[in-house]
Protein backbone atom coordinates (compact mmCIF):
# COMPACT_ATOMS: atom_id res chain seq x y z
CA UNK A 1 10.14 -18.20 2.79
CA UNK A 2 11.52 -14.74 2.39
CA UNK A 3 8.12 -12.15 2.40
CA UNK A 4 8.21 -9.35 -0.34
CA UNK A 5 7.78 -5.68 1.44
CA UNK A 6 5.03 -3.31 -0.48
CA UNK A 7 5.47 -0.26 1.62
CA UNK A 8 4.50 2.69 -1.40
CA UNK A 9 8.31 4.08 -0.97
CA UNK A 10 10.08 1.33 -1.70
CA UNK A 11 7.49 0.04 -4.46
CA UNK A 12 7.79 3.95 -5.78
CA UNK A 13 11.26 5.07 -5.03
CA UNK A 14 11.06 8.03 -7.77
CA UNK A 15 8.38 9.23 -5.69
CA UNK A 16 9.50 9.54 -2.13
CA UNK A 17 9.38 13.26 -2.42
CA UNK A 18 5.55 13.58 -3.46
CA UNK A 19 4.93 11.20 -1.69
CA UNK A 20 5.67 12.66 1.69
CA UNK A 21 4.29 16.50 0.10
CA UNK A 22 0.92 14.93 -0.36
CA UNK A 23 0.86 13.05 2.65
CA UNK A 24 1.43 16.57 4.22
CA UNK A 25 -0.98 18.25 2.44
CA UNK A 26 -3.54 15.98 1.05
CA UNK A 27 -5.77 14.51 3.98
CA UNK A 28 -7.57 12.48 1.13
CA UNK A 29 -3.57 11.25 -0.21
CA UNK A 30 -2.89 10.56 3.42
CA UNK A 31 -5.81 8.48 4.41
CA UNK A 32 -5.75 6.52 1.43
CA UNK A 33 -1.62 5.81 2.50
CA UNK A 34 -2.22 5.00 6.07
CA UNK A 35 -4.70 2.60 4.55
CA UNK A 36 -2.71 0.87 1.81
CA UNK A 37 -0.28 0.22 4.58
CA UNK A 38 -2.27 -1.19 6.96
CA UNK A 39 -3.85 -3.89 4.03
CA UNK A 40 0.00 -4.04 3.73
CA UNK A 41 0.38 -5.25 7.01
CA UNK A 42 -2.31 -7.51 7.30
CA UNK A 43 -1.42 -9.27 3.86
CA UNK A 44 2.30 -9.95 5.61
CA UNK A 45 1.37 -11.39 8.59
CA UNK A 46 -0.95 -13.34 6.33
CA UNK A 47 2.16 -14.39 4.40
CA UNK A 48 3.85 -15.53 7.53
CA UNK A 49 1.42 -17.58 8.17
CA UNK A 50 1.44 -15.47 11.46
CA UNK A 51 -2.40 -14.60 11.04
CA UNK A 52 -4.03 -17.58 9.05
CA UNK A 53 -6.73 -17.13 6.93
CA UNK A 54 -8.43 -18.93 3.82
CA UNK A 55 -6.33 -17.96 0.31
CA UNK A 56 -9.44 -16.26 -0.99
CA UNK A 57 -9.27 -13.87 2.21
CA UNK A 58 -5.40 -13.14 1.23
CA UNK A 59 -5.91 -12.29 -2.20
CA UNK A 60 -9.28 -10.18 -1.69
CA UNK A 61 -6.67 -8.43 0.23
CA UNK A 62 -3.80 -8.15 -2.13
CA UNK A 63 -6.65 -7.12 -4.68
CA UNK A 64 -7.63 -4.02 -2.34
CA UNK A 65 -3.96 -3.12 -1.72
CA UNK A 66 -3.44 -3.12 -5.87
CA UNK A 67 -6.50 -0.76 -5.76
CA UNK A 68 -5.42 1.60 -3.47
CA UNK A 69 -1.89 1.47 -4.96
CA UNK A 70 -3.28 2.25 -8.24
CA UNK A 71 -5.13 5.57 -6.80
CA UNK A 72 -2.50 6.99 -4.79
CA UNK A 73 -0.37 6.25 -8.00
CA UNK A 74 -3.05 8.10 -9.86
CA UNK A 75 -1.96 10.87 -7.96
CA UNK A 76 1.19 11.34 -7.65
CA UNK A 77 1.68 10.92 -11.33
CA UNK A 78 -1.36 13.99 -11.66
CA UNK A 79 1.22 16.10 -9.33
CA UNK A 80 4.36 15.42 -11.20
């Protein structure tokens, strides 16, 4: 089974200059990035079975990634 990558980048392409601006100058940006990709990373090895865990455990997860997606969305789209 071929595992779907979430890095913020690649899920936001039009935003790969803001995003690296704020994660320059935004400590609150950058700590809320550094933590979307480590959920990131713990939801793939979850995926790959590589670290197993009960489903409900996975998707509290995924739910928490959307989350922080949807904030650092929040604000890049308040910068643009």
């Amino acid at each position: 089974m071929s595992i779907e990558h979430h890095d913020l980048v690649h899920e936001l392409p039009e935003f790969r200059e803001q995003i690296h601006a704020l994660k320059m100058k935004d400590a609150h940006f950058s700590r809320l990035f550094d933590e979307y990709h480590d959920v990131t990373k713990q939801v793939e090895r979850m995926e790959k079975e590589a670290e197993p865990v009960t489903t409900h455990t996975e998707e509290e997860l995924k739910i928490k990634r959307l989350h922080l997606k949807d904030q650092l969305y929040a604000m890049l789209t308040a910068t643009a």
